[in-house]
Protein backbone atom coordinates (compact mmCIF):
# COMPACT_ATOMS: atom_id res chain seq x y z
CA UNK A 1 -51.20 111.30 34.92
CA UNK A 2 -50.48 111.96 38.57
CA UNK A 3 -47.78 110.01 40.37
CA UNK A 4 -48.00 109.35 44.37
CA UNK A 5 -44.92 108.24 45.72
CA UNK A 6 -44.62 105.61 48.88
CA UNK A 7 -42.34 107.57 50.75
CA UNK A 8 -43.30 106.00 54.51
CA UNK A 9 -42.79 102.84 55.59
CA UNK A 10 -45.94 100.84 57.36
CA UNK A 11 -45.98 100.70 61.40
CA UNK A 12 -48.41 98.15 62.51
CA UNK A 13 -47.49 94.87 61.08
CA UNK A 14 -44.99 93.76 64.05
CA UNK A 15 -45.93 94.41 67.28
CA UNK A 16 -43.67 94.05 70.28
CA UNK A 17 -43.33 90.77 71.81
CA UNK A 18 -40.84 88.72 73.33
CA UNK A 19 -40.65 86.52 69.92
CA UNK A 20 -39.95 89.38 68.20
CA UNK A 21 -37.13 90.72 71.02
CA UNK A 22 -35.86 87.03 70.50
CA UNK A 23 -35.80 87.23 66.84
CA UNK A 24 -33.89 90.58 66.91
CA UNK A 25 -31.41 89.97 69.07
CA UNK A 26 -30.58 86.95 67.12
CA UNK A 27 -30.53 89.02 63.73
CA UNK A 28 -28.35 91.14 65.05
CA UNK A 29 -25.97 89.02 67.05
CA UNK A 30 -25.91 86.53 63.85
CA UNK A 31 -25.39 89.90 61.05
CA UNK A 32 -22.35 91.21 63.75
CA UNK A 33 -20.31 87.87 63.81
CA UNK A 34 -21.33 86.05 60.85
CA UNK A 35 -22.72 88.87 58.24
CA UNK A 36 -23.38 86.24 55.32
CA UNK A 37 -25.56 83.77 57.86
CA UNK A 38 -27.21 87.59 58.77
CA UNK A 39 -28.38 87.81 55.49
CA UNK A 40 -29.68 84.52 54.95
CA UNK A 41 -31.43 84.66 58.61
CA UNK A 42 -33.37 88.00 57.61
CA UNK A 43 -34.37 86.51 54.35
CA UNK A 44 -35.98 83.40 56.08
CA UNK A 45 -37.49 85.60 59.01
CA UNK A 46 -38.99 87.82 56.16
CA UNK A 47 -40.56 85.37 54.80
CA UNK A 48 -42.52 83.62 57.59
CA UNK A 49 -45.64 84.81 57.76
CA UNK A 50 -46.52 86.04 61.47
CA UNK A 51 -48.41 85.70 63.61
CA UNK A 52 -47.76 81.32 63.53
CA UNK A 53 -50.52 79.81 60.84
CA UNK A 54 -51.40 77.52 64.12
CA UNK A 55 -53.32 80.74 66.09
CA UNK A 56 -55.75 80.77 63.02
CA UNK A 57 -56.61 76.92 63.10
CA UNK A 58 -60.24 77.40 64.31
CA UNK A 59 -61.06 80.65 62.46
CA UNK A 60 -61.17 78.59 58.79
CA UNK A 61 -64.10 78.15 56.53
CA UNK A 62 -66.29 75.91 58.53
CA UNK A 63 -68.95 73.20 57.11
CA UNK A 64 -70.52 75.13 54.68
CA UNK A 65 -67.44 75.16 52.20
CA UNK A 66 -65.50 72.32 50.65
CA UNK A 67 -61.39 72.30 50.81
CA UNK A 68 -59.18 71.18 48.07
CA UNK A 69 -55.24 70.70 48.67
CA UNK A 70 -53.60 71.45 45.37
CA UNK A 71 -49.65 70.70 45.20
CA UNK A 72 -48.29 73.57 44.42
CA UNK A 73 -44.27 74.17 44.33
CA UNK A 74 -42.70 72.65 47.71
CA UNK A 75 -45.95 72.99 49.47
CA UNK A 76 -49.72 73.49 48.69
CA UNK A 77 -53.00 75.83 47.94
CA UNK A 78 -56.41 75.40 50.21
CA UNK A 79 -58.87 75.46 47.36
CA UNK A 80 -62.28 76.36 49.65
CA UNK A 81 -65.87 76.08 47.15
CA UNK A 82 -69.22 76.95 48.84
CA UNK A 83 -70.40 73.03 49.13
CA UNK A 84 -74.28 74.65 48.47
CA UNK A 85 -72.97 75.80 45.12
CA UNK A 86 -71.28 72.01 44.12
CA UNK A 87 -74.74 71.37 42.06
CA UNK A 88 -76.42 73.88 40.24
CA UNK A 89 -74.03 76.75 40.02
CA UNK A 90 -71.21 74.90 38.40
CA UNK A 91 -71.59 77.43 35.37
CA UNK A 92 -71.67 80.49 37.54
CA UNK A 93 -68.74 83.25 37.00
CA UNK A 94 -66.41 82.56 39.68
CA UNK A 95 -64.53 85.31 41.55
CA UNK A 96 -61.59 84.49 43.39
CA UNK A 97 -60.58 85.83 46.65
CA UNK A 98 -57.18 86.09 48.23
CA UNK A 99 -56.06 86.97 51.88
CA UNK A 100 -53.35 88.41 52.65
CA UNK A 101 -50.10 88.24 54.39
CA UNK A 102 -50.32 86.36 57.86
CA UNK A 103 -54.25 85.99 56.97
CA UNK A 104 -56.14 82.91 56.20
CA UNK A 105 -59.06 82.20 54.23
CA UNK A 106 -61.60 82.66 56.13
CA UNK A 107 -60.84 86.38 56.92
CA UNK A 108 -62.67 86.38 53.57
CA UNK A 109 -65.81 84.71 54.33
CA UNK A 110 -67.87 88.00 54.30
CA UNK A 111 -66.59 88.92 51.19
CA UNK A 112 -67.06 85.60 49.79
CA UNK A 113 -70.88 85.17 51.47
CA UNK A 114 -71.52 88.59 49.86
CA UNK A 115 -70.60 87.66 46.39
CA UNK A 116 -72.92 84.53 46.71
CA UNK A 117 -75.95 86.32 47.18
CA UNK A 118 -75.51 88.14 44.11
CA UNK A 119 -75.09 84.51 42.09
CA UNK A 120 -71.72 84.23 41.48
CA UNK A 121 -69.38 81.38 42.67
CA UNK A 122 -66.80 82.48 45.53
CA UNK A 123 -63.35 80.81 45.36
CA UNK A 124 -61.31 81.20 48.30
CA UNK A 125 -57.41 80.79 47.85
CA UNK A 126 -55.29 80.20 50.94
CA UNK A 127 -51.47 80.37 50.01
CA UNK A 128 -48.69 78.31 51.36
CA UNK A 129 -47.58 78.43 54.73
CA UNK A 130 -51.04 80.30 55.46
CA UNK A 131 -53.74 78.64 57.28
CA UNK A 132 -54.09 74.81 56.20
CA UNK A 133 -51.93 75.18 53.65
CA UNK A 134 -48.20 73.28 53.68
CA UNK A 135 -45.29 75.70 54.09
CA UNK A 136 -43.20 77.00 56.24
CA UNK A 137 -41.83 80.02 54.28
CA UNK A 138 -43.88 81.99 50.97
CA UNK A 139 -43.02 85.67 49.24
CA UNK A 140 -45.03 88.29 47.30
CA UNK A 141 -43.68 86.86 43.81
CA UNK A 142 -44.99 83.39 45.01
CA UNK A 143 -48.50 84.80 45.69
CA UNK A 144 -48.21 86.43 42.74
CA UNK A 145 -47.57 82.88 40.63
CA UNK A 146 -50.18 81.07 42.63
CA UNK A 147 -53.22 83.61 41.33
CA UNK A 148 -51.68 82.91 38.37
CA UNK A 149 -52.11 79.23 38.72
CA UNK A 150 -55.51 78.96 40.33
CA UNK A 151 -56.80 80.92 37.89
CA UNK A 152 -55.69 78.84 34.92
CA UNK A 153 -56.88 75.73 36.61
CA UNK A 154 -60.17 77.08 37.06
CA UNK A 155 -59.95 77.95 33.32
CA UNK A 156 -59.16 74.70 32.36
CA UNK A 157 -62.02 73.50 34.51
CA UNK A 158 -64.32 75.99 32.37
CA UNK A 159 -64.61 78.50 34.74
CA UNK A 160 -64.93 81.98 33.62
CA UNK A 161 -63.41 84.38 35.67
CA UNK A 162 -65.57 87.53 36.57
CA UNK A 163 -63.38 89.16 39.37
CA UNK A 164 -60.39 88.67 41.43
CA UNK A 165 -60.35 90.26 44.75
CA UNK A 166 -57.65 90.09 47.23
CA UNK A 167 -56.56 92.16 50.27
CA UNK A 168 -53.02 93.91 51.56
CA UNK A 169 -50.05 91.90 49.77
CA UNK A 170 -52.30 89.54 48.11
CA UNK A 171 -53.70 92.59 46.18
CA UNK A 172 -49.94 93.43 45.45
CA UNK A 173 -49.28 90.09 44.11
CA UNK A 174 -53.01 90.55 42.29
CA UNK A 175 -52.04 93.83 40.41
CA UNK A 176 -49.18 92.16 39.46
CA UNK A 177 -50.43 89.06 37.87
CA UNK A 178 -52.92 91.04 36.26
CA UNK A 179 -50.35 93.03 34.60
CA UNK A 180 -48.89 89.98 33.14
CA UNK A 181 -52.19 88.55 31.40
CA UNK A 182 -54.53 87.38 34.38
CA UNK A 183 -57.99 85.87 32.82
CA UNK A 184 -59.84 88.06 35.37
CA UNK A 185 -63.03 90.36 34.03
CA UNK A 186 -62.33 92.57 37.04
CA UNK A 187 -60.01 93.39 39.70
CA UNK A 188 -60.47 94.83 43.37
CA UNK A 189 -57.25 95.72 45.43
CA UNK A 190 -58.43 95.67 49.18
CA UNK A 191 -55.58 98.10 51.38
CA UNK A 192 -52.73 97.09 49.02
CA UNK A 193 -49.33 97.60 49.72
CA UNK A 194 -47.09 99.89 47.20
CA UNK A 195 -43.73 99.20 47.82
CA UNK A 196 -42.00 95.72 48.95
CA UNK A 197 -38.50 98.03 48.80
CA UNK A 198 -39.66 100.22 51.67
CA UNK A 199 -41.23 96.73 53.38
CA UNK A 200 -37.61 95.42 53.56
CA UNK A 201 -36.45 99.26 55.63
CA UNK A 202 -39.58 98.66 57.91
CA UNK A 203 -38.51 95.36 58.18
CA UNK A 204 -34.94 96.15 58.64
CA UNK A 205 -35.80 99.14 61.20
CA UNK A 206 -37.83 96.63 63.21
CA UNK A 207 -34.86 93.81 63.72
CA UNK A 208 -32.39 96.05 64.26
CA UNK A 209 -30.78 95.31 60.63
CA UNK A 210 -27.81 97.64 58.97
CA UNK A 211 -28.45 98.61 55.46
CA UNK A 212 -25.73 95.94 54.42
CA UNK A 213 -27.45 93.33 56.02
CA UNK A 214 -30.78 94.44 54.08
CA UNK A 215 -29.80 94.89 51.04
CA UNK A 216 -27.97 91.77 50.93
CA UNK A 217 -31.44 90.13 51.69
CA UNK A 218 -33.57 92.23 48.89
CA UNK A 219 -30.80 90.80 46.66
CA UNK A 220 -31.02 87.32 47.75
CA UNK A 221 -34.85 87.45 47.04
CA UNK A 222 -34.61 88.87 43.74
CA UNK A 223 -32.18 86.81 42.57
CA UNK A 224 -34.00 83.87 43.57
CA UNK A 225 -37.18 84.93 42.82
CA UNK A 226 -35.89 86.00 39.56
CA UNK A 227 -37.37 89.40 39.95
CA UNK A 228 -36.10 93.38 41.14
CA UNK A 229 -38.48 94.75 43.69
CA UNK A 230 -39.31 97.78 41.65
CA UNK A 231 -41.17 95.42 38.63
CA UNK A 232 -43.90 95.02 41.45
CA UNK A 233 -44.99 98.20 42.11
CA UNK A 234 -47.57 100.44 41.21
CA UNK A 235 -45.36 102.64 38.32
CA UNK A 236 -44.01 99.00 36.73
CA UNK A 237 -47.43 97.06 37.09
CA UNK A 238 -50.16 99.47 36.83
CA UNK A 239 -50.26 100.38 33.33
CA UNK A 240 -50.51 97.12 31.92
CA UNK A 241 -53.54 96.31 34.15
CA UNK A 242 -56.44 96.63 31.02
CA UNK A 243 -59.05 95.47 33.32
CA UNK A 244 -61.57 97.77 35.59
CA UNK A 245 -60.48 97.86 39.16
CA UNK A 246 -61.84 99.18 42.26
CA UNK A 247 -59.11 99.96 45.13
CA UNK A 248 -60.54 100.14 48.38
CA UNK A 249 -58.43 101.60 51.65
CA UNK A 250 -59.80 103.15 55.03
CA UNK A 251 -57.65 106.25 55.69
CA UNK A 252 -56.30 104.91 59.17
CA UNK A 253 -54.79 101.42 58.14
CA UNK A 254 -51.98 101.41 60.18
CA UNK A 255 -50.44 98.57 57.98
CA UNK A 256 -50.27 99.98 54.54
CA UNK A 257 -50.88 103.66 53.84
CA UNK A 258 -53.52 105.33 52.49
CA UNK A 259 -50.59 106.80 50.01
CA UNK A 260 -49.87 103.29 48.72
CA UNK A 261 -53.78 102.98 47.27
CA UNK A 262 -53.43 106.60 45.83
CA UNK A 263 -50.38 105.58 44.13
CA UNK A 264 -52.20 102.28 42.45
CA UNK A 265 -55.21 104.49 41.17
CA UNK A 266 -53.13 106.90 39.80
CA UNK A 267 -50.90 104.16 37.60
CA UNK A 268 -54.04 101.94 36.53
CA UNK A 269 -55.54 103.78 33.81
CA UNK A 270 -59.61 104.59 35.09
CA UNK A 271 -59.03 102.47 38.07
CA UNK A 272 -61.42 104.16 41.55
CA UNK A 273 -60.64 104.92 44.39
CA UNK A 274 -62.80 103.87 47.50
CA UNK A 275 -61.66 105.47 50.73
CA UNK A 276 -63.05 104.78 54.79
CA UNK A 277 -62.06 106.10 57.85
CA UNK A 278 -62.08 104.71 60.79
CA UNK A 279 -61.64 100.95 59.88
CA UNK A 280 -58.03 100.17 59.85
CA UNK A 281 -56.86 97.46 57.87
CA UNK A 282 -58.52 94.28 58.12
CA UNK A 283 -61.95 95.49 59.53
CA UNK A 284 -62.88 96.61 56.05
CA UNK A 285 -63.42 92.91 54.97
CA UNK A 286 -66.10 92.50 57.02
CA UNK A 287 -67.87 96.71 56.84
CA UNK A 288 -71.00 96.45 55.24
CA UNK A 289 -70.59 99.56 53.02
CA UNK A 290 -67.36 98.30 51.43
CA UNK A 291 -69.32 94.75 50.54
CA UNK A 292 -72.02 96.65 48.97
CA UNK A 293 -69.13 98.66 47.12
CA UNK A 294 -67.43 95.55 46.03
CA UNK A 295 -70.50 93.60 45.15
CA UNK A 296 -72.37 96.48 43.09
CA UNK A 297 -68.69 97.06 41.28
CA UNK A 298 -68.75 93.40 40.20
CA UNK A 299 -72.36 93.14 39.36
């Protein structure tokens, strides 16, 4: 088996502002004269989701879907159902569909409308501190436990799973969770990252952040996530995925390289390998070719 190594970090997740010339020079002022309070800082900036939940108020699932609020940890999951499908489809194989970082649910909605037409039952997940949800602050292990979650409630419920689908970190968190047991028939991984390690350089390159002060915040979330870095990528998590998967990534995503989608197809055993061009990285949600990709794949 082949083995594609992340070697570059993303470049289009932060763009320049003058919240994000605030936010370095206060990283780097605070990791100069108070390195311990630098490494806690980075670790909180890191995980905020940006842009603000609050600019993506008025682009949720509108009338036509139902919200739940589950409690979930220290804040909550949006639960969204199709309210047309809340009598007579109660039996119909649900697929679950997860945003990703900085999205909301309803950056899903073709996706979900898509997978409706062909019968099934589209469950959209919005995580904390996304969207409606309650939060302030959320990780890639904590996406990772709430698929987990949602899916065993649904189970409970007497759902049966057919597919999980989930774009950029969410499909990270995805592959992951499926690697440790997840109930789902089928997997697709929509532009998924490969490497939360070389996140954390990005990350540090963008703030102005030594190596000191970054490592000192990969170690504060793995010891409090209970987790090393390395156990979610594609070489740790890939071959325990048992399930079929379909990766889909457009060759100019400017977020997560085309690389990091190679690297998942070549450590989940049969997995395939969808590629675009021209699409970037959240326009694929919405291309009509990828739907009928996704939708034939889980049919």
């Amino acid at each position: 088996m082949t083995t594609t190594t992340h070697t570059t970090a993303p470049v289009g997740y932060y763009s320049a502002s003058p919240l994000m010339r605030a936010m370095r020079f206060g990283l780097g002022a605070s990791q100069r004269l108070w390195p311990a309070l630098g490494v806690r800082a980075a670790y909180r900036v890191f995980g905020t989701p940006l842009p603000p939940k609050w600019l993506y108020r008025g682009q949720q699932p509108g009338a036509d879907w139902r919200r739940e609020a589950w409690s979930f940890e220290d804040a909550n999951l949006g639960i969204y159902h199709l309210a047309a499908q809340d009598s007579g489809a109660e039996s119909a194989p649900v697929v679950l569909l997860v945003h990703g970082w900085g999205g909301h649910a309803g950056q899903m909605l073709p996706l979900a409308q898509a997978v409706a037409a062909q019968g099934l039952r589209p469950v959209l997940l919005e995580m904390p501190a996304h969207g409606r949800s309650a939060g302030t602050a959320s990780n890639l292990p904590q996406f990772a436990r709430a698929i987990d979650y949602v899916a065993a409630r649904l189970g409970a419920d007497g759902h049966v799973l057919r597919a999980a689908v989930a774009h950029s970190l969410g499909a990270n968190a995805l592959a992951y969770a499926a690697g440790r047991g997840l109930p789902a028939q089928r997997l697709v991984l929509l532009a998924p990252p490969a490497s939360p390690r070389e996140y954390t350089r990005y990350f540090a390159q963008v703030f102005g952040l030594s190596e000191r002060t970054r490592a000192g915040m990969q170690r504060l979330i793995e010891a409090r996530e209970g987790i090393l870095m390395q156990q979610l990528e594609p070489a740790a998590v890939g071959p325990r995925i048992a399930q079929p998967t379909l990766i889909v990534h457009d060759r100019d995503d400017r977020v997560n390289r085309f690389a990091d989608a190679e690297a998942f197809r070549d450590a989940i055993a049969g997995a395939r390998l969808f590629p675009t061009q021209g699409w970037g990285h959240r326009r694929i949600l919405k291309e009509q070719a990828v739907l009928a990709q996704v939708t034939q794949f889980l049919a």
